[in-house]
Protein backbone atom coordinates (compact mmCIF):
# COMPACT_ATOMS: atom_id res chain seq x y z
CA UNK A 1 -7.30 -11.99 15.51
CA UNK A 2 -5.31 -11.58 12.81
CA UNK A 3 -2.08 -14.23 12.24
CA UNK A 4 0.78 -12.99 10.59
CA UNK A 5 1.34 -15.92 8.00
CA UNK A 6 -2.36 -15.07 7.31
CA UNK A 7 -1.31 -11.11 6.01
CA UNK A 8 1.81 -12.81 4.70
CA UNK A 9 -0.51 -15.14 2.64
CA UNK A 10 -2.55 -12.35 1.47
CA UNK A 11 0.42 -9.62 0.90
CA UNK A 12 1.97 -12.08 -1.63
CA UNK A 13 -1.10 -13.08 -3.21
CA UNK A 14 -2.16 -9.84 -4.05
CA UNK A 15 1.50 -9.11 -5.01
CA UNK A 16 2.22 -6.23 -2.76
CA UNK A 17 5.84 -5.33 -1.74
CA UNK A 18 7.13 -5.39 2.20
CA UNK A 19 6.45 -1.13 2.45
CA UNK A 20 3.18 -0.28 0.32
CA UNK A 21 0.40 2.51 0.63
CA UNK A 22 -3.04 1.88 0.90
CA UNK A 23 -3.16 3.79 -2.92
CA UNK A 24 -1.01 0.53 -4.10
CA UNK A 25 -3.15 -2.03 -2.17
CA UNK A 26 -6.14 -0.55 -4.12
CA UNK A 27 -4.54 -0.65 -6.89
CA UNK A 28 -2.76 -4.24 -6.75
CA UNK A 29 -6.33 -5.22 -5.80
CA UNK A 30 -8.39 -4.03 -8.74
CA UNK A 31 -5.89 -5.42 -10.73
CA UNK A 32 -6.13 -8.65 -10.09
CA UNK A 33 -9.67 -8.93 -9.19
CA UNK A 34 -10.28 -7.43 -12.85
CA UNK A 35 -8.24 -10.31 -13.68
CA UNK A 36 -9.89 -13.05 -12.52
CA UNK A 37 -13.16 -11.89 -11.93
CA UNK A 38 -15.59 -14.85 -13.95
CA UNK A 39 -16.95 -12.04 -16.00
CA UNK A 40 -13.82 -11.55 -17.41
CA UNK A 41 -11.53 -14.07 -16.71
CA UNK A 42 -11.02 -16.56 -19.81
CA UNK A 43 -9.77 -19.55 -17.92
CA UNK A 44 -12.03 -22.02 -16.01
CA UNK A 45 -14.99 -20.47 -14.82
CA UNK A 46 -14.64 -22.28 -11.34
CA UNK A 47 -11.18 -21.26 -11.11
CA UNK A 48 -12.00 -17.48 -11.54
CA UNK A 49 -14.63 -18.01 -9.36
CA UNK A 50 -12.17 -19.59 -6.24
CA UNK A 51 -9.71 -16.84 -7.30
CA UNK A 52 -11.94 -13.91 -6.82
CA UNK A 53 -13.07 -15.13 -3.54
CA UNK A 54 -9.48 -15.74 -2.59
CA UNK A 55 -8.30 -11.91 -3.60
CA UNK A 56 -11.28 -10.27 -1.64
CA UNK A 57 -10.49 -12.71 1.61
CA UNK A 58 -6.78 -11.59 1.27
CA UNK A 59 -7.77 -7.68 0.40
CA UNK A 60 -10.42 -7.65 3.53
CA UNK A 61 -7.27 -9.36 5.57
CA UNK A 62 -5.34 -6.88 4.51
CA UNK A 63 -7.38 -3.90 5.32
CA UNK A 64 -8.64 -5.48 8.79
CA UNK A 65 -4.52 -5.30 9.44
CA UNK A 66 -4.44 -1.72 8.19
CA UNK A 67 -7.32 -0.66 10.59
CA UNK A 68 -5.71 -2.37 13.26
CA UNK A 69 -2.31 -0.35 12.99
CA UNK A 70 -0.86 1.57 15.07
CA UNK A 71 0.44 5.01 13.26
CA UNK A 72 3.31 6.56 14.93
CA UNK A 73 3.62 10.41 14.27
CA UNK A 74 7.51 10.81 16.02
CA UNK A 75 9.20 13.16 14.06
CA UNK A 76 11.85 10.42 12.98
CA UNK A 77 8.72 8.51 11.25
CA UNK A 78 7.15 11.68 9.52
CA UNK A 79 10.43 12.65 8.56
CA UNK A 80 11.00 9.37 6.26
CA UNK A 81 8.01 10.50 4.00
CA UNK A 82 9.07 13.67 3.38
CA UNK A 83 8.93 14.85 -0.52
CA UNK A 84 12.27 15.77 -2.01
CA UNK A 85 11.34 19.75 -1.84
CA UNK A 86 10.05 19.31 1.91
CA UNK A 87 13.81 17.09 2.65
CA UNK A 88 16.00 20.15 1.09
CA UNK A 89 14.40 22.98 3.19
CA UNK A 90 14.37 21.01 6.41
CA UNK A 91 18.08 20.75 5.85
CA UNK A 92 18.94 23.96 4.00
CA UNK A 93 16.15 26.22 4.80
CA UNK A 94 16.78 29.70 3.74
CA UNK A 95 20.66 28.99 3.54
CA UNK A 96 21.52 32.11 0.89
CA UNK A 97 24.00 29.61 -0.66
CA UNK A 98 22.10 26.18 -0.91
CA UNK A 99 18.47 27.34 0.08
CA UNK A 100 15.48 28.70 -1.54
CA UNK A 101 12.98 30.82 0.12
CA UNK A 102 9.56 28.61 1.04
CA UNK A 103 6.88 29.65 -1.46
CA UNK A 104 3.71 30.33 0.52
């Protein structure tokens, strides 16, 4: 079982923000592992080394919490992810004033 100063822990080490998408975990991830990873890194080879293993832990903590989540698909929750065209037609629709007709 996951702790939550354990995902805490791993969200600030591998810099993520309190909302994020599993794009920007990737992301945040490669980053950092490309980083310190001892093929690359330029500081102390046993640093890079304790570094790298610390990123993966906290990535693999990270996704175990992911997989573990529980998705909720209430209209209120979909709603909030909505892209800006999507947000205007729900409210305006085909409103001859404010709306555009949906392109199919």
């Amino acid at each position: 079982m996951i702790k939550y100063q354990d995902i805490i822990d791993a969200k600030e080490l591998l810099n993520l923000p309190e909302r994020v998408s599993m794009e920007e975990i990737k992301s945040n991830y490669r980053k950092l592992i490309m980083q310190w990873h001892p093929d690359k890194c330029r500081s102390n080879n046993e640093k890079c080394n304790e570094m790298t293993k610390k990123l993966t832990l906290a990535y693999k903590t990270i996704l175990l919490y992911c997989n573990q989540y529980k998705y909720s698909f209430t209209k209120e929750e979909v709603e909030k992810y909505l892209s800006v065209e999507e947000w205007w037609f729900e409210r305006f629709g085909n409103d001859p004033l404010w709306g555009k007709t949906k392109k199919s």
